[in-house]
Protein backbone atom coordinates (compact mmCIF):
# COMPACT_ATOMS: atom_id res chain seq x y z
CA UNK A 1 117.76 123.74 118.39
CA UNK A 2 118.84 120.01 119.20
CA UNK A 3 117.61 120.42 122.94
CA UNK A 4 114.04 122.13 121.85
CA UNK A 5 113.72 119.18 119.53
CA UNK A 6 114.77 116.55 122.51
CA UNK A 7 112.58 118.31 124.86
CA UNK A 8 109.48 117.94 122.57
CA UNK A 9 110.28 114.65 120.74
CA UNK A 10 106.99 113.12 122.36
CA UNK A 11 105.02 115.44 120.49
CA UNK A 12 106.72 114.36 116.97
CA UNK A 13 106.61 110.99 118.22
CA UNK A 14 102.53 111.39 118.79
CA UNK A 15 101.70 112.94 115.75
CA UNK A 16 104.11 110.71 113.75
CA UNK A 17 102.17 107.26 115.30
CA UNK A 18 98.52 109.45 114.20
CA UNK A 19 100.06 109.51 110.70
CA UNK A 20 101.53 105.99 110.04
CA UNK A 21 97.92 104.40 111.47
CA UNK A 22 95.79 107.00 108.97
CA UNK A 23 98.96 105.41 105.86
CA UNK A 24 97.83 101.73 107.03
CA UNK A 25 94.13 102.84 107.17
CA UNK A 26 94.02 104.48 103.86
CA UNK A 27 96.72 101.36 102.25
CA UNK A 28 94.13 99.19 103.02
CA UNK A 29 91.14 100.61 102.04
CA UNK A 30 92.28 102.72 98.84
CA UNK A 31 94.40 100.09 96.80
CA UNK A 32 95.59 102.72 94.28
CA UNK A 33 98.13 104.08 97.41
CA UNK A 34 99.88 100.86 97.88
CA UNK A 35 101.37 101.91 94.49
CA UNK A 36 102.62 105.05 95.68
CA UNK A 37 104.05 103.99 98.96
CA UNK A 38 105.41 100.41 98.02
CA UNK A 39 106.97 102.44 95.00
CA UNK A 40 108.60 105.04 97.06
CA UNK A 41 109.92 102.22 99.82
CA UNK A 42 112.28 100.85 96.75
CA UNK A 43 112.74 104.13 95.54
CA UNK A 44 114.27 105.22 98.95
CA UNK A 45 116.08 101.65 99.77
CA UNK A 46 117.63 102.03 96.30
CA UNK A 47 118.60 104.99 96.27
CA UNK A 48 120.07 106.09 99.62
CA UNK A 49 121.75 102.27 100.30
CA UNK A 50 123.54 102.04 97.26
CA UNK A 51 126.43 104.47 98.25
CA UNK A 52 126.91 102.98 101.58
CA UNK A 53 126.75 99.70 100.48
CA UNK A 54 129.03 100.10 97.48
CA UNK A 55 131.94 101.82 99.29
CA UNK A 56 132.09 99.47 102.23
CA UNK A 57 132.09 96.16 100.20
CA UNK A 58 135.77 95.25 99.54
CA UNK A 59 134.77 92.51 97.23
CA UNK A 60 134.70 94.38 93.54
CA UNK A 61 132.48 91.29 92.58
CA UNK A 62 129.57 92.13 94.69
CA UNK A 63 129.71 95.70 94.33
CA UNK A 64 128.54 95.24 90.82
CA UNK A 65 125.75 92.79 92.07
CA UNK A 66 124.60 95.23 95.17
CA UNK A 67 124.36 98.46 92.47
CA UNK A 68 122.67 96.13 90.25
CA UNK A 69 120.29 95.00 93.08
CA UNK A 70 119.85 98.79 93.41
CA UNK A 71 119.42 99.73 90.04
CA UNK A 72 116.73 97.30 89.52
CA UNK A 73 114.70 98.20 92.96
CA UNK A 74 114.75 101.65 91.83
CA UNK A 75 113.27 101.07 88.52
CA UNK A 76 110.70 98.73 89.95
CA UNK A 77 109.27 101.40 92.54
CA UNK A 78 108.98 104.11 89.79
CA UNK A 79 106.87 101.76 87.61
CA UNK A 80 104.93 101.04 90.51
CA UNK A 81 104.67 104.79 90.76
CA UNK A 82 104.17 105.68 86.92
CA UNK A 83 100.95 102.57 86.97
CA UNK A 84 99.45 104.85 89.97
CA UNK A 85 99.82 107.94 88.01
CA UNK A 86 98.64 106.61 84.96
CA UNK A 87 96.00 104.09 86.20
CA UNK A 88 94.57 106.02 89.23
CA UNK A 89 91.36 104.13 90.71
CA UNK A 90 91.81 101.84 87.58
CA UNK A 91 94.33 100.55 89.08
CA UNK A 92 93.00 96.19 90.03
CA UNK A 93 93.41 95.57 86.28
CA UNK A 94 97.21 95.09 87.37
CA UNK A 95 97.23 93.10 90.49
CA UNK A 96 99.32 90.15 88.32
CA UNK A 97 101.80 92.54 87.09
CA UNK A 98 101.99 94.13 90.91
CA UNK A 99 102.56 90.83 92.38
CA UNK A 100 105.28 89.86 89.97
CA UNK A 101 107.00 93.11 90.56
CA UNK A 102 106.97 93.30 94.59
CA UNK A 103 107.92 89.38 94.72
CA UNK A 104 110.48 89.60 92.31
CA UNK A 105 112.17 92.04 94.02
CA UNK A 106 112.09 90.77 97.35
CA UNK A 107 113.37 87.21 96.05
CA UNK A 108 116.14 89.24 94.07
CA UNK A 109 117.06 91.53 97.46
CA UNK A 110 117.24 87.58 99.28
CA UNK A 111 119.82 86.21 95.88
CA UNK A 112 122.18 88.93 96.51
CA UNK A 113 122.48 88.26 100.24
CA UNK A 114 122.78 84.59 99.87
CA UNK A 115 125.30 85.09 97.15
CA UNK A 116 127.18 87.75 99.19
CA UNK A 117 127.32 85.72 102.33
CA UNK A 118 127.26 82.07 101.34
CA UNK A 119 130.06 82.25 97.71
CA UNK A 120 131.44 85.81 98.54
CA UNK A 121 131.99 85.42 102.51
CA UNK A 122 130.37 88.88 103.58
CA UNK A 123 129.65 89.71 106.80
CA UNK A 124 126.46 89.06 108.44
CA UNK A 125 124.54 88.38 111.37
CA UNK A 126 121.56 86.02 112.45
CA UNK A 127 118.45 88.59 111.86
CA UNK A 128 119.41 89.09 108.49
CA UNK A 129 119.94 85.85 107.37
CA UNK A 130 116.55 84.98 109.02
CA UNK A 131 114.53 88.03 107.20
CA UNK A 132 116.12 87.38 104.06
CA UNK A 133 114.95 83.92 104.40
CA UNK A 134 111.45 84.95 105.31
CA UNK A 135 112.10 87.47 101.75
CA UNK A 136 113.14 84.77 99.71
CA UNK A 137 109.61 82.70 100.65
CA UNK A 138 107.38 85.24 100.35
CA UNK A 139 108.58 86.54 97.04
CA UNK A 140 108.71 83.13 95.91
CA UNK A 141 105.10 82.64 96.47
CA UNK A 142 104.26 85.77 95.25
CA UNK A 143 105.84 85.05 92.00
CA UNK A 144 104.29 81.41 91.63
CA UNK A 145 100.64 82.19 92.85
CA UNK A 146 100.17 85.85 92.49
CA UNK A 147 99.55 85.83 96.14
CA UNK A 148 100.61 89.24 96.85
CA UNK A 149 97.50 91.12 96.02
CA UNK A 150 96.72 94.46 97.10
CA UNK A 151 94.26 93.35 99.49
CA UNK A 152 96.75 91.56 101.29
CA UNK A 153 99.68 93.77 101.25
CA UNK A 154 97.13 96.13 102.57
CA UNK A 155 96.40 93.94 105.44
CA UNK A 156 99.94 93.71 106.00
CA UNK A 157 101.12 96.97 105.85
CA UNK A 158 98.22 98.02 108.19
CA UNK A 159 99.83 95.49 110.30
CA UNK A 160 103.02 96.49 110.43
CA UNK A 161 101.36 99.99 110.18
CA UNK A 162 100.07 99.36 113.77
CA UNK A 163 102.80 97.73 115.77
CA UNK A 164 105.22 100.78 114.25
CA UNK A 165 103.05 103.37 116.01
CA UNK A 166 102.71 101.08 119.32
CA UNK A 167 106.26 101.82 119.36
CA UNK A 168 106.55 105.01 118.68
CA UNK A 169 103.58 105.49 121.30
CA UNK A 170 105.48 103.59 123.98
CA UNK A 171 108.64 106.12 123.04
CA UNK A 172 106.17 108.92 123.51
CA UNK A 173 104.79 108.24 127.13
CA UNK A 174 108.61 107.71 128.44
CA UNK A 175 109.29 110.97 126.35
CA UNK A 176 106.53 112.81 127.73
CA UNK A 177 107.03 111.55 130.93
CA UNK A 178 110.65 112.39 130.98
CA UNK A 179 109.65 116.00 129.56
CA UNK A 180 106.74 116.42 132.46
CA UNK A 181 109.41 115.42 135.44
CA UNK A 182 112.05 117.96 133.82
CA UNK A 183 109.42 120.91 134.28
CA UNK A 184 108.71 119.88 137.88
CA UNK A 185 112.49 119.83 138.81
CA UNK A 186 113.10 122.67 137.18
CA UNK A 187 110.30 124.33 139.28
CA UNK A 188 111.35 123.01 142.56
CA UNK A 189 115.24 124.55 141.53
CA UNK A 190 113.51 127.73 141.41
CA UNK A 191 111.96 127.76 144.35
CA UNK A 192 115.23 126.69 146.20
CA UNK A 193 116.57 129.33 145.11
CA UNK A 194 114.34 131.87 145.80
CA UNK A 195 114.58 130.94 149.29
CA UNK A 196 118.17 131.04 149.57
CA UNK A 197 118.42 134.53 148.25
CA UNK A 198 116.14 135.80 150.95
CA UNK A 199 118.34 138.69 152.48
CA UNK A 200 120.02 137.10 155.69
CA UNK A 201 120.01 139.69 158.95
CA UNK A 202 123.32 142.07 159.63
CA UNK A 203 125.01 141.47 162.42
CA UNK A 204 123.41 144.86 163.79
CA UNK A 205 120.32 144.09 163.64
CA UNK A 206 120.90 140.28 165.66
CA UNK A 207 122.31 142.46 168.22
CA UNK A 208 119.02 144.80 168.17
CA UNK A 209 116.57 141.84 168.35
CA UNK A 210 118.67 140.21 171.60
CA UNK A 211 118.67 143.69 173.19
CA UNK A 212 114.77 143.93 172.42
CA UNK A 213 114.31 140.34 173.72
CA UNK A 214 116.49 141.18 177.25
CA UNK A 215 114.09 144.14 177.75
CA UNK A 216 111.58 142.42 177.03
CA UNK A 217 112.18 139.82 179.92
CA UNK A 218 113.56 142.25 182.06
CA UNK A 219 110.17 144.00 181.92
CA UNK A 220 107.72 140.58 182.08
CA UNK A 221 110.07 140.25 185.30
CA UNK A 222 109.68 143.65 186.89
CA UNK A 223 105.41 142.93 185.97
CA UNK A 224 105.73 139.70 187.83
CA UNK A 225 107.50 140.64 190.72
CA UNK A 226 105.35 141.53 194.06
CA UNK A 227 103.93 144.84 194.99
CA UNK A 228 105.38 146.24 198.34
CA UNK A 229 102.97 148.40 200.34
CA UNK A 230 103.76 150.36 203.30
């Protein structure tokens, strides 16, 4: 099952890049989905970090802050969901409360890892101090102006929607590729071996085709040789 699945990656790959660009179209044009899917993105980063997270942070201290950090991401992408439900195509008459929520969370996700790495001395690395300080901007915009309306998250989700599936794309043409050259050695095995199982000639029958070949230049001789007449 795992090698049918490598073998034909390219083709998940293909229709996976199709679906993400149709997400970013639809994000951007029907604002009520930006509810669903920003919604579900904290659901999922809440829920399926928090275990992780919590049992390989030594520091008792900021396990309490990460599951808070959790807690709170969870319950802000099933409001997000439950104003979708309950608002539908309604839905502008909440931009404010929108921006508030998606800002506040990513300036709250930024907090923790400033407090974990700065006062608790957790391990890190350069990219994510540099996104969290790119998270700690934008949500503090957000927050102040209200900046993050749906139009623009839907601009930026389309954008991000786009240079996801370039990737995946480029993954799929070296998959494809790699999947295309694996049929044409295989082919070329085959006939390899077809060849070499061609029946080789008995001993027997090398000795019939030399005899054969001796008469027959024994006989081309006796044609060439020149008539004696009496």
């Amino acid at each position: 099952m795992k090698q049918i699945f490598k073998r034909y990656l390219w083709l998940f790959e293909f229709i996976g890049a199709a679906i993400i660009i149709g997400v970013g179209l639809v994000c951007k044009f029907v604002p009520v989905v930006l509810y669903f899917i920003v919604g579900t993105i904290f659901v999922f980063m809440g829920l399926f970090r928090i275990i992780p997270l919590v049992k390989t942070t030594e520091d008792k201290f900021l396990k309490w802050f990460y599951a808070g950090e959790m807690i709170i991401e969870v319950a802000a992408g099933v409001v997000l969901i439950v104003l979708a439900i309950k608002k539908g195509n309604d839905i502008d008459d909440s931009k404010a409360l929108f921006g508030y929520i998606v800002g506040g969370i990513l300036y709250l996700h930024g907090f923790v890892y400033f407090l974990g790495t700065s006062l608790r001395k957790d391990v890190t690395t350069f990219l994510p101090f540099l996104a969290n300080i790119i998270l700690l901007t934008v949500g503090t915009w957000s927050i102040a102006s209200k900046g993050f309306t749906l139009s623009t998250l839907g601009w930026v989700i389309l954008a991000f929607a786009i240079l996801s599936a370039g990737f995946i794309v480029f993954s799929g043409i070296k998959n494809y590729s790699s999947y295309r050259n694996e049929l044409a050695a295989k082919r070329i095995t085959e006939n390899v071996k077809v060849e070499d199982t061609k029946e080789a000639p008995t001993s027997d029958q090398i000795e019939i085709e030399k005899e054969d070949e001796t008469n027959s230049n024994i006989d081309g001789d006796n044609d060439n040789a020149p008539e004696v007449t009496a």
